[in-house]
PDB file of N, CA and C in Angstrom:
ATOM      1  N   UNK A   1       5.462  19.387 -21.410  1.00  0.00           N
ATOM      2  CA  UNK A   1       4.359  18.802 -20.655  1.00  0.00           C
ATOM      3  C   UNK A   1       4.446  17.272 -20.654  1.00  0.00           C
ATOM      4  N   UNK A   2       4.932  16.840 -21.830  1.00  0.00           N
ATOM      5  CA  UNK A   2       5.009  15.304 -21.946  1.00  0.00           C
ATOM      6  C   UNK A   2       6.059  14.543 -21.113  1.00  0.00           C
ATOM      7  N   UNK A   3       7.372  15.143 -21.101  1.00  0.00           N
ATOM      8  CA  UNK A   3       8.286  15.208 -19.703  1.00  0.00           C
ATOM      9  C   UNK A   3       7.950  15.193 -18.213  1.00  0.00           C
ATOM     10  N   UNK A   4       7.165  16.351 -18.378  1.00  0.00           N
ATOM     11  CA  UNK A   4       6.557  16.398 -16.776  1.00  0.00           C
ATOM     12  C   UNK A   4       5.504  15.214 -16.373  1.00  0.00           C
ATOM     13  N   UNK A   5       4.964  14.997 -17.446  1.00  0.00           N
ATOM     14  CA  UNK A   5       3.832  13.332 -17.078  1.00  0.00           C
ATOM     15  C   UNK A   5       4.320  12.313 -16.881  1.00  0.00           C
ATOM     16  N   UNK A   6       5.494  11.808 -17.657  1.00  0.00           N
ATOM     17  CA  UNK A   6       6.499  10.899 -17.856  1.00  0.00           C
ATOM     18  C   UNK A   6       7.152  10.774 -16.084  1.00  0.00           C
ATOM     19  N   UNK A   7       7.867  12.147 -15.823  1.00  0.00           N
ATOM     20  CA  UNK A   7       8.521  12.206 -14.735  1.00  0.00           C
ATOM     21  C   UNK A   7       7.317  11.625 -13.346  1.00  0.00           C
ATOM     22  N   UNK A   8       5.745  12.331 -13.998  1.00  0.00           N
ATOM     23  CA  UNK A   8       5.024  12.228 -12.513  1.00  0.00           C
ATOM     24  C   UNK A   8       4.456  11.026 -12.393  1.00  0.00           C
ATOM     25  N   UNK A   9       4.778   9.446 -13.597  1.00  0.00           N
ATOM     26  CA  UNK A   9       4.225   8.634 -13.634  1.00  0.00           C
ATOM     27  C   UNK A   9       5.669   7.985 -12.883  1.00  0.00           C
ATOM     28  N   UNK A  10       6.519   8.031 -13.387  1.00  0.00           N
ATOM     29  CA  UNK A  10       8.037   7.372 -12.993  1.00  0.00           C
ATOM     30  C   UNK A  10       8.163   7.914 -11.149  1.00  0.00           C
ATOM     31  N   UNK A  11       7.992   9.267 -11.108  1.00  0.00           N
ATOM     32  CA  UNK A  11       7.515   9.436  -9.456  1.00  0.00           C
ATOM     33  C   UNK A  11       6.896   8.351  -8.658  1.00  0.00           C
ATOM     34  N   UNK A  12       5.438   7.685  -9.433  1.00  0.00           N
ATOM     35  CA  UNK A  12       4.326   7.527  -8.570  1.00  0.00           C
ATOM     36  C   UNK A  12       4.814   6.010  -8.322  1.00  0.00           C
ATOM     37  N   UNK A  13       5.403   5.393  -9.576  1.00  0.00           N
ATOM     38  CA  UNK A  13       5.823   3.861  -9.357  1.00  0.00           C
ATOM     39  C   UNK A  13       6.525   3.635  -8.329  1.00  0.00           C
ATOM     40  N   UNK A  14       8.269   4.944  -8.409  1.00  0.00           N
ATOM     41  CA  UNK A  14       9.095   4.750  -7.733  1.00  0.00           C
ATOM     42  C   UNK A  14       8.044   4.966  -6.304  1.00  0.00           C
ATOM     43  N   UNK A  15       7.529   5.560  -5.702  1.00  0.00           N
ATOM     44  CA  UNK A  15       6.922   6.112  -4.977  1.00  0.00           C
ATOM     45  C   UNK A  15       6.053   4.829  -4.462  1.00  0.00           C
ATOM     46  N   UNK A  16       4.912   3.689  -4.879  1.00  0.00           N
ATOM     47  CA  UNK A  16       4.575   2.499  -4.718  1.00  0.00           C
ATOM     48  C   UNK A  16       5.332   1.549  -4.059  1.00  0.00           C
ATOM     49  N   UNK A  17       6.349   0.997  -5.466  1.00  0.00           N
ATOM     50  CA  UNK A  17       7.648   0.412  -5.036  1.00  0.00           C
ATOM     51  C   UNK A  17       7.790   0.346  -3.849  1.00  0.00           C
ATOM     52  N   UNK A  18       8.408   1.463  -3.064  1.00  0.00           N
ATOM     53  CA  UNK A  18       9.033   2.113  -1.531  1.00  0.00           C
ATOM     54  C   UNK A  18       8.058   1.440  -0.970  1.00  0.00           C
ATOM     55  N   UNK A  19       6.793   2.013  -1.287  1.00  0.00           N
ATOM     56  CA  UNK A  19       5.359   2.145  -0.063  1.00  0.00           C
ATOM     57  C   UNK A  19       5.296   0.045   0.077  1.00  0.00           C
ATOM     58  N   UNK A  20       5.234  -0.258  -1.138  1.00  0.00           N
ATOM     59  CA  UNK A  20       5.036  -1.921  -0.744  1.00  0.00           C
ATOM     60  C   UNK A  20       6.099  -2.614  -0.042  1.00  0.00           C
ATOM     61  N   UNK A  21       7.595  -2.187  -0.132  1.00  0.00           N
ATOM     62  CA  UNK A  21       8.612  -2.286   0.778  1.00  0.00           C
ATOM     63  C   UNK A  21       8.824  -2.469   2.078  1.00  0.00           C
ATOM     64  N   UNK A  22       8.070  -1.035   2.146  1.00  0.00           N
ATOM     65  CA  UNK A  22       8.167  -0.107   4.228  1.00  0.00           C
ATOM     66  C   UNK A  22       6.753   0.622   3.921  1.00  0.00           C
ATOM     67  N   UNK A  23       6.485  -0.121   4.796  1.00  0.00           N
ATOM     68  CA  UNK A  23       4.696   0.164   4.820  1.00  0.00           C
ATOM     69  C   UNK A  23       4.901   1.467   5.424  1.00  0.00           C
ATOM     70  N   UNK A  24       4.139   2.645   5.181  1.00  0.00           N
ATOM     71  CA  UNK A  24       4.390   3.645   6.134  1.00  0.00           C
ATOM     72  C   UNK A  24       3.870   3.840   7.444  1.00  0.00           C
ATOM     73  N   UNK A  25       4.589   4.449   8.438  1.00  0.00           N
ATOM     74  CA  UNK A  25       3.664   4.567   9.608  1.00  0.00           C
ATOM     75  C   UNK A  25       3.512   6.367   9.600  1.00  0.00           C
ATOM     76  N   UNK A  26       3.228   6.320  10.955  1.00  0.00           N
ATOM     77  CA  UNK A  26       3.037   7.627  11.363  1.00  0.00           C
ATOM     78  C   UNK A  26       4.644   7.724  11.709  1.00  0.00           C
ATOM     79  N   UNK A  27       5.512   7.244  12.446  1.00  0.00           N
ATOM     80  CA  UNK A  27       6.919   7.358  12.794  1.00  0.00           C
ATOM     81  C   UNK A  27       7.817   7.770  11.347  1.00  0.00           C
ATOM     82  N   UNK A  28       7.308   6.855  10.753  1.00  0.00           N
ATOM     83  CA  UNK A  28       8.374   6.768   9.466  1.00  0.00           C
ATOM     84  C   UNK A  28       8.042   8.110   8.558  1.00  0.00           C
ATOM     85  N   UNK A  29       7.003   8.276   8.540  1.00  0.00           N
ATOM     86  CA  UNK A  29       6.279   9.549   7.911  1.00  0.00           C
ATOM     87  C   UNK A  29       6.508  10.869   9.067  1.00  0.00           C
ATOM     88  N   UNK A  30       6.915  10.504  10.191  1.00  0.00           N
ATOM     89  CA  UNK A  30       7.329  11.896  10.872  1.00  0.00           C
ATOM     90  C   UNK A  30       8.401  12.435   9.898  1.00  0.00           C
ATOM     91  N   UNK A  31       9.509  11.363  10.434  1.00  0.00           N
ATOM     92  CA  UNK A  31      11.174  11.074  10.475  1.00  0.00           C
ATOM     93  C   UNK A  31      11.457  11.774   9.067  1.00  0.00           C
ATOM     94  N   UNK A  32      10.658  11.125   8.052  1.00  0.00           N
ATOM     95  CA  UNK A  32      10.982  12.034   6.714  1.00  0.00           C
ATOM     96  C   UNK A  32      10.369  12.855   6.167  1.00  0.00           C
ATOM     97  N   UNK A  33       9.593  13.858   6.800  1.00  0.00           N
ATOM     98  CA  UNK A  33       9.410  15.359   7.259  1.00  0.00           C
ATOM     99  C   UNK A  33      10.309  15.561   7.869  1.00  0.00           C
ATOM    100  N   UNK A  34      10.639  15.522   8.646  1.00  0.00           N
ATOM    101  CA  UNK A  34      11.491  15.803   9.301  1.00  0.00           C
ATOM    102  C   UNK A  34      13.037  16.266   8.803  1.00  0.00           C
ATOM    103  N   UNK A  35      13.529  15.143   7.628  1.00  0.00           N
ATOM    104  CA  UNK A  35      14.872  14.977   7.000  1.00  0.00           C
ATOM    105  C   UNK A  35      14.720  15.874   5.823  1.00  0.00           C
ATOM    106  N   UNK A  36      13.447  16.175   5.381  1.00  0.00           N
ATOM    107  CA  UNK A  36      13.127  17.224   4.316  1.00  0.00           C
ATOM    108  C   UNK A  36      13.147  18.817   4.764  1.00  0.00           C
ATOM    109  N   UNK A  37      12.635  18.434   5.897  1.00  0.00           N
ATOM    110  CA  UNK A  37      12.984  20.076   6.692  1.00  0.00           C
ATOM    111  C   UNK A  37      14.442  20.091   6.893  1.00  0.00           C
ATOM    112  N   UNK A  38      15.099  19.708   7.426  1.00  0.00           N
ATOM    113  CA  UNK A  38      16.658  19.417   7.443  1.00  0.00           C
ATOM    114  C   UNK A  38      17.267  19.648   6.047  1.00  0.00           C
ATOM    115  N   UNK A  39      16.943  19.063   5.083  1.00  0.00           N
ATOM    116  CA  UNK A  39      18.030  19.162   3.985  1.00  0.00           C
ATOM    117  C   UNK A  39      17.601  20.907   3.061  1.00  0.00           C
ATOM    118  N   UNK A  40      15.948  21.491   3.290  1.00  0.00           N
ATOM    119  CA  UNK A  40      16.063  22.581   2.952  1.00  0.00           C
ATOM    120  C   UNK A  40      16.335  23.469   3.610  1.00  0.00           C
ATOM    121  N   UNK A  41      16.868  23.131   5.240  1.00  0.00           N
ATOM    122  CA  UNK A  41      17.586  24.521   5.649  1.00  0.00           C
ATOM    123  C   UNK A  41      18.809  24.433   5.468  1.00  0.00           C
ATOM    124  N   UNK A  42      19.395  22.899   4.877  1.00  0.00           N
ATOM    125  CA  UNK A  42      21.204  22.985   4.455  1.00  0.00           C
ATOM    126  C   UNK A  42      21.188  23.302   3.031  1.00  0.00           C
ATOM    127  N   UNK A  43      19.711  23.518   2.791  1.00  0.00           N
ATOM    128  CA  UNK A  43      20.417  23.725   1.275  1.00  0.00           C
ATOM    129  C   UNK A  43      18.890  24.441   0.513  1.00  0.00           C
ATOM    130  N   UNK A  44      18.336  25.396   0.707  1.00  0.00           N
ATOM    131  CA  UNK A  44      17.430  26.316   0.361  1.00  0.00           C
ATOM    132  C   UNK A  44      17.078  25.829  -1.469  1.00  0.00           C
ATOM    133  N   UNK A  45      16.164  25.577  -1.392  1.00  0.00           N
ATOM    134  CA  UNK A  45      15.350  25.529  -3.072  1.00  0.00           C
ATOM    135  C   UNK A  45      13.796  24.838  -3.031  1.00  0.00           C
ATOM    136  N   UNK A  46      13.498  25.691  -4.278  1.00  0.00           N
ATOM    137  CA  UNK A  46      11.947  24.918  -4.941  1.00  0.00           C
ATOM    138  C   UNK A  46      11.900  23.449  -4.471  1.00  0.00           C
ATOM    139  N   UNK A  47      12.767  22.846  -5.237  1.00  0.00           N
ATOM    140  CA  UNK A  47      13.003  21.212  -5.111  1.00  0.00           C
ATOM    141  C   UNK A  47      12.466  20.769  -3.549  1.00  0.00           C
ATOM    142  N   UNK A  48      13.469  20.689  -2.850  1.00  0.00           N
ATOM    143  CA  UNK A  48      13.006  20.634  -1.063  1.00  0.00           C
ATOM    144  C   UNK A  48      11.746  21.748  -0.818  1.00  0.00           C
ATOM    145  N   UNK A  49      11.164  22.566  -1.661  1.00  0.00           N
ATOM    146  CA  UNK A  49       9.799  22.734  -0.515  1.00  0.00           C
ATOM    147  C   UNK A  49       8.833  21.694  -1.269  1.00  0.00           C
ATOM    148  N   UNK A  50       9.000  21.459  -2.363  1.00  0.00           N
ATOM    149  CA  UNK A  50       8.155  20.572  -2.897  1.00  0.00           C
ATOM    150  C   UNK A  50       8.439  18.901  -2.165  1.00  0.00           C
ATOM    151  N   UNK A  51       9.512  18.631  -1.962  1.00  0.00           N
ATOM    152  CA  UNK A  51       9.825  17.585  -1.211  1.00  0.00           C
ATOM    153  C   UNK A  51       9.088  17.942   0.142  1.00  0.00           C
ATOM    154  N   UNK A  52       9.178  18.967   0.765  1.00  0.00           N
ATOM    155  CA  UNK A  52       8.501  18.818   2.650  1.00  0.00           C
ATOM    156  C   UNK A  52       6.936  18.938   1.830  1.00  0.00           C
ATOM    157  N   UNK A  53       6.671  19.571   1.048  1.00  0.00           N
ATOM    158  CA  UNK A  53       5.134  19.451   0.644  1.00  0.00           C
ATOM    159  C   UNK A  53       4.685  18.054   0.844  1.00  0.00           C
ATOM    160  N   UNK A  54       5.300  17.413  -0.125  1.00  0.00           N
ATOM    161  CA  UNK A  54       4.717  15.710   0.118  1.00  0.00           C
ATOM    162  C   UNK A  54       5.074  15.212   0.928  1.00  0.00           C
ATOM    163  N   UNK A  55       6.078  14.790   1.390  1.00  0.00           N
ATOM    164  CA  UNK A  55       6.279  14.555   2.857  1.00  0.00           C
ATOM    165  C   UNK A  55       4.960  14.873   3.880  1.00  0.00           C
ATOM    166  N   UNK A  56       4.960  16.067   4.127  1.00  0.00           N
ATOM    167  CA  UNK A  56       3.588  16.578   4.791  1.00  0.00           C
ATOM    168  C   UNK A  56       2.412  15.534   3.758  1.00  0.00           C
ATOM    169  N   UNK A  57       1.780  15.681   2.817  1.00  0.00           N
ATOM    170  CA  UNK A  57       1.214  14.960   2.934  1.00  0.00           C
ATOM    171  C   UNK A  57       1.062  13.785   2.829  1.00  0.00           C
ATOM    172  N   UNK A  58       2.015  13.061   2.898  1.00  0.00           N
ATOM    173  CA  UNK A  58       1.925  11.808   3.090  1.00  0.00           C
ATOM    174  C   UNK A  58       1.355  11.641   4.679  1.00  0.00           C
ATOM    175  N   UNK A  59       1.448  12.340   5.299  1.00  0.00           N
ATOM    176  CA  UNK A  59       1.369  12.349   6.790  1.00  0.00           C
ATOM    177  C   UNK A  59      -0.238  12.247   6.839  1.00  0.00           C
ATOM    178  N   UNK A  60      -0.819  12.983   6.107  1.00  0.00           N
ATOM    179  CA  UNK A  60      -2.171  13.633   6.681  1.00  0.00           C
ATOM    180  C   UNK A  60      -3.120  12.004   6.433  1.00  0.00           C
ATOM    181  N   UNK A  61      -2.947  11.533   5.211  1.00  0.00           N
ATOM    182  CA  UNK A  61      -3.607   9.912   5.137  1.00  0.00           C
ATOM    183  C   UNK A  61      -3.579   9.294   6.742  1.00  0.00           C
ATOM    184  N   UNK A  62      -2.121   8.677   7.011  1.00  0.00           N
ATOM    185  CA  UNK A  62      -2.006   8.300   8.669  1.00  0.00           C
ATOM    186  C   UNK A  62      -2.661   8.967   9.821  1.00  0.00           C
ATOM    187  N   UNK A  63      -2.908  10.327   9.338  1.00  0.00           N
ATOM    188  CA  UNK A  63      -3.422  11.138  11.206  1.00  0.00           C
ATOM    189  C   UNK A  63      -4.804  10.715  10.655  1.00  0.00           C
ATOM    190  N   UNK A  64      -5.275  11.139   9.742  1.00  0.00           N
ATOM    191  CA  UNK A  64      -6.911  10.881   9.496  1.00  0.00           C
ATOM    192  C   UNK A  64      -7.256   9.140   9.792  1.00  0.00           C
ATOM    193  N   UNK A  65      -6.335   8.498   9.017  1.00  0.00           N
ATOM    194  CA  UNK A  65      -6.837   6.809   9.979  1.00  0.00           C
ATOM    195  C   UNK A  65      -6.865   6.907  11.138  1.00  0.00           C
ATOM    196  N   UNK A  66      -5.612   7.489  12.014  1.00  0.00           N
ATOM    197  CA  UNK A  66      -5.083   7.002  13.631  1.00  0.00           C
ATOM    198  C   UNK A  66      -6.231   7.881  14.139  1.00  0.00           C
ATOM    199  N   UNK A  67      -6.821   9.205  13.498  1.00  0.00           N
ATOM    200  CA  UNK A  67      -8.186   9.534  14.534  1.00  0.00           C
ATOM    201  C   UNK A  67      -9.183   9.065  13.996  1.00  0.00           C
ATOM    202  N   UNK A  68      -9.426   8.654  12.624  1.00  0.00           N
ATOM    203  CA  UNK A  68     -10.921   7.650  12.975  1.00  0.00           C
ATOM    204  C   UNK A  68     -10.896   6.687  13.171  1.00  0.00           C
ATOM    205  N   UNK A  69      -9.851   6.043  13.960  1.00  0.00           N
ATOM    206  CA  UNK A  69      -9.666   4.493  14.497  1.00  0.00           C
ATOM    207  C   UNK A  69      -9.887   5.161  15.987  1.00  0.00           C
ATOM    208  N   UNK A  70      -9.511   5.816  16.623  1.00  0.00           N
ATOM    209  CA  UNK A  70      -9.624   6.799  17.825  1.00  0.00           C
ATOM    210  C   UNK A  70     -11.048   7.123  18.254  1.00  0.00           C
ATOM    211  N   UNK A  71     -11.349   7.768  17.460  1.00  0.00           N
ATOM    212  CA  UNK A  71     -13.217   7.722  16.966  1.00  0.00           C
ATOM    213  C   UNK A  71     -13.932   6.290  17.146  1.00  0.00           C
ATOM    214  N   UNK A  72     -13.585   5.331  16.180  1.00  0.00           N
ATOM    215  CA  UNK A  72     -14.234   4.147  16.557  1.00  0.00           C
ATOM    216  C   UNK A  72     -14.000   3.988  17.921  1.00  0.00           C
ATOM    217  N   UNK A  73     -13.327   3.785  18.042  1.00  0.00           N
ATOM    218  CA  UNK A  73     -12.199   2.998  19.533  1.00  0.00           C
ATOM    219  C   UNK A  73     -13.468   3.468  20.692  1.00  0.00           C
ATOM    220  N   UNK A  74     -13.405   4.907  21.052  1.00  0.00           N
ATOM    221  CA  UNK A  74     -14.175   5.778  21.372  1.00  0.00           C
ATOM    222  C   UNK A  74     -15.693   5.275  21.886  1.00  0.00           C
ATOM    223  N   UNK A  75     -16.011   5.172  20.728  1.00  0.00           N
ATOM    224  CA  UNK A  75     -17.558   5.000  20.032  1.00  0.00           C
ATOM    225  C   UNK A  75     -17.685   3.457  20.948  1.00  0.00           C
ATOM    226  N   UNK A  76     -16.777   2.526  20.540  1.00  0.00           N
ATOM    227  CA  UNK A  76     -16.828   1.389  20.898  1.00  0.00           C
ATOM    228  C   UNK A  76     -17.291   1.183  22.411  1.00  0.00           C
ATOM    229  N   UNK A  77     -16.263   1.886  22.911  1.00  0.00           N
ATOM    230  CA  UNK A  77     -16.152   2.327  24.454  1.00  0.00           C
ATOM    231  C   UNK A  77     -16.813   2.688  25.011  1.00  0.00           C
ATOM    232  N   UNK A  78     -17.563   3.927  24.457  1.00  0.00           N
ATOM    233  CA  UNK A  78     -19.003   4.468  24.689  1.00  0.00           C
ATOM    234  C   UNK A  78     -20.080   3.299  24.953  1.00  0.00           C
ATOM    235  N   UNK A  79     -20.507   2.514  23.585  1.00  0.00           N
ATOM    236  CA  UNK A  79     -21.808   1.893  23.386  1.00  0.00           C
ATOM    237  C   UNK A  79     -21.478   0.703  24.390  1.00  0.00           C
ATOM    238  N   UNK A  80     -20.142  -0.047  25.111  1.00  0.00           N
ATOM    239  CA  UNK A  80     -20.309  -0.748  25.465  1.00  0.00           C
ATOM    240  C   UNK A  80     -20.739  -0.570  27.316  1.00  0.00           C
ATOM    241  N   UNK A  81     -20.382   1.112  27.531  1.00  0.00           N
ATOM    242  CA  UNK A  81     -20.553   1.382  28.457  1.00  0.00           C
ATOM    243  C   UNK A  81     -22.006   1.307  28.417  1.00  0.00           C
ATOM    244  N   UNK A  82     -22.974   1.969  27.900  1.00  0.00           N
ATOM    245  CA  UNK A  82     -24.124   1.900  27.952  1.00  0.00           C
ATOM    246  C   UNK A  82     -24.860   1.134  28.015  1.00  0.00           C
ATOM    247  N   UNK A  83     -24.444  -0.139  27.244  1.00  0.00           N
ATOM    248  CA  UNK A  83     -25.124  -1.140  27.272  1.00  0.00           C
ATOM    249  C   UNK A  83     -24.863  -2.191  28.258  1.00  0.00           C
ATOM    250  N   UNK A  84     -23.498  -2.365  29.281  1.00  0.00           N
ATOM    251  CA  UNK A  84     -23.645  -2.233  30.744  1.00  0.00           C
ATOM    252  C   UNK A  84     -24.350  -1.716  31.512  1.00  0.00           C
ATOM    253  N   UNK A  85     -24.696  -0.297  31.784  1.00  0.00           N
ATOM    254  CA  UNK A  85     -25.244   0.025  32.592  1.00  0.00           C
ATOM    255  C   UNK A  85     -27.080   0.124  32.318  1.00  0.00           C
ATOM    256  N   UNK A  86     -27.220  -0.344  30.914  1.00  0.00           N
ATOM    257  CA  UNK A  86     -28.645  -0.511  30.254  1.00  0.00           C
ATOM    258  C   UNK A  86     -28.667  -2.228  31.097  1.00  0.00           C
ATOM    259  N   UNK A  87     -27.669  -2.958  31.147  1.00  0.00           N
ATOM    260  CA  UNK A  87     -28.291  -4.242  31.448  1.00  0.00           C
ATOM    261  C   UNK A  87     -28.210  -4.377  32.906  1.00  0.00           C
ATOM    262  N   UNK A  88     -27.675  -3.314  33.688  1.00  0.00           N
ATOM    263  CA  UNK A  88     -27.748  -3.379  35.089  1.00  0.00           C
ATOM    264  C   UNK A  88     -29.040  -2.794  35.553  1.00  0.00           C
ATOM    265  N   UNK A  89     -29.335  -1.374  34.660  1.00  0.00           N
ATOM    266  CA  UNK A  89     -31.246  -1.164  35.397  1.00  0.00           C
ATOM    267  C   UNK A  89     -31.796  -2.248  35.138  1.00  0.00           C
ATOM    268  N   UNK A  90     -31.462  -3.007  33.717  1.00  0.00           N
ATOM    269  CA  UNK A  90     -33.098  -4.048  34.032  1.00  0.00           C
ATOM    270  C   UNK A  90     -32.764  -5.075  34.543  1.00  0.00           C
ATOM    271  N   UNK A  91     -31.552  -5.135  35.650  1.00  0.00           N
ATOM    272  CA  UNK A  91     -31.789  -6.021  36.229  1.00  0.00           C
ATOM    273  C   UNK A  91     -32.368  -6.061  37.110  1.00  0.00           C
TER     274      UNK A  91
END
């Protein structure tokens, strides 16, 4: 157990490290899903599904910003419509 904490702390740094490097996007976070699906159909194991596991979620952080920025965006769009056509009745 003390191995496995060791390993999941040495993960999370190496894992930082990268992230302060190459900021992630949604592209970059496709691409390696993508290369994780690829290397477990050349080569079948635990290891690679646990690799497309995170992969995948690394993804889900980015879609949840890019739609509640979408949402705002939206919203924005909305209230400014309204409040156009609120300042055209009283005119």
């Amino acid at each position: 157990m003390k191995s496995m904490n060791k390993l999941w702390k040495n993960y999370q740094k190496g894992m930082a490290a990268f992230d302060n490097c190459h900021h992630p996007t949604l592209l970059s976070q496709w691409i390696a899903l993508q290369d994780e699906i690829g290397e477990f159909v050349r080569e079948p194991n635990l290891s690679e599904i646990w690799d497309i596991l995170h992969a995948a979620g690394r993804l889900q952080p980015i879609l949840l910003f890019a739609n509640t920025a979408n949402v705002l965006r939206s919203t924005a769009v909305f209230a400014a419509g309204a409040t156009v056509r609120g300042n055209a009745a009283n005119s």
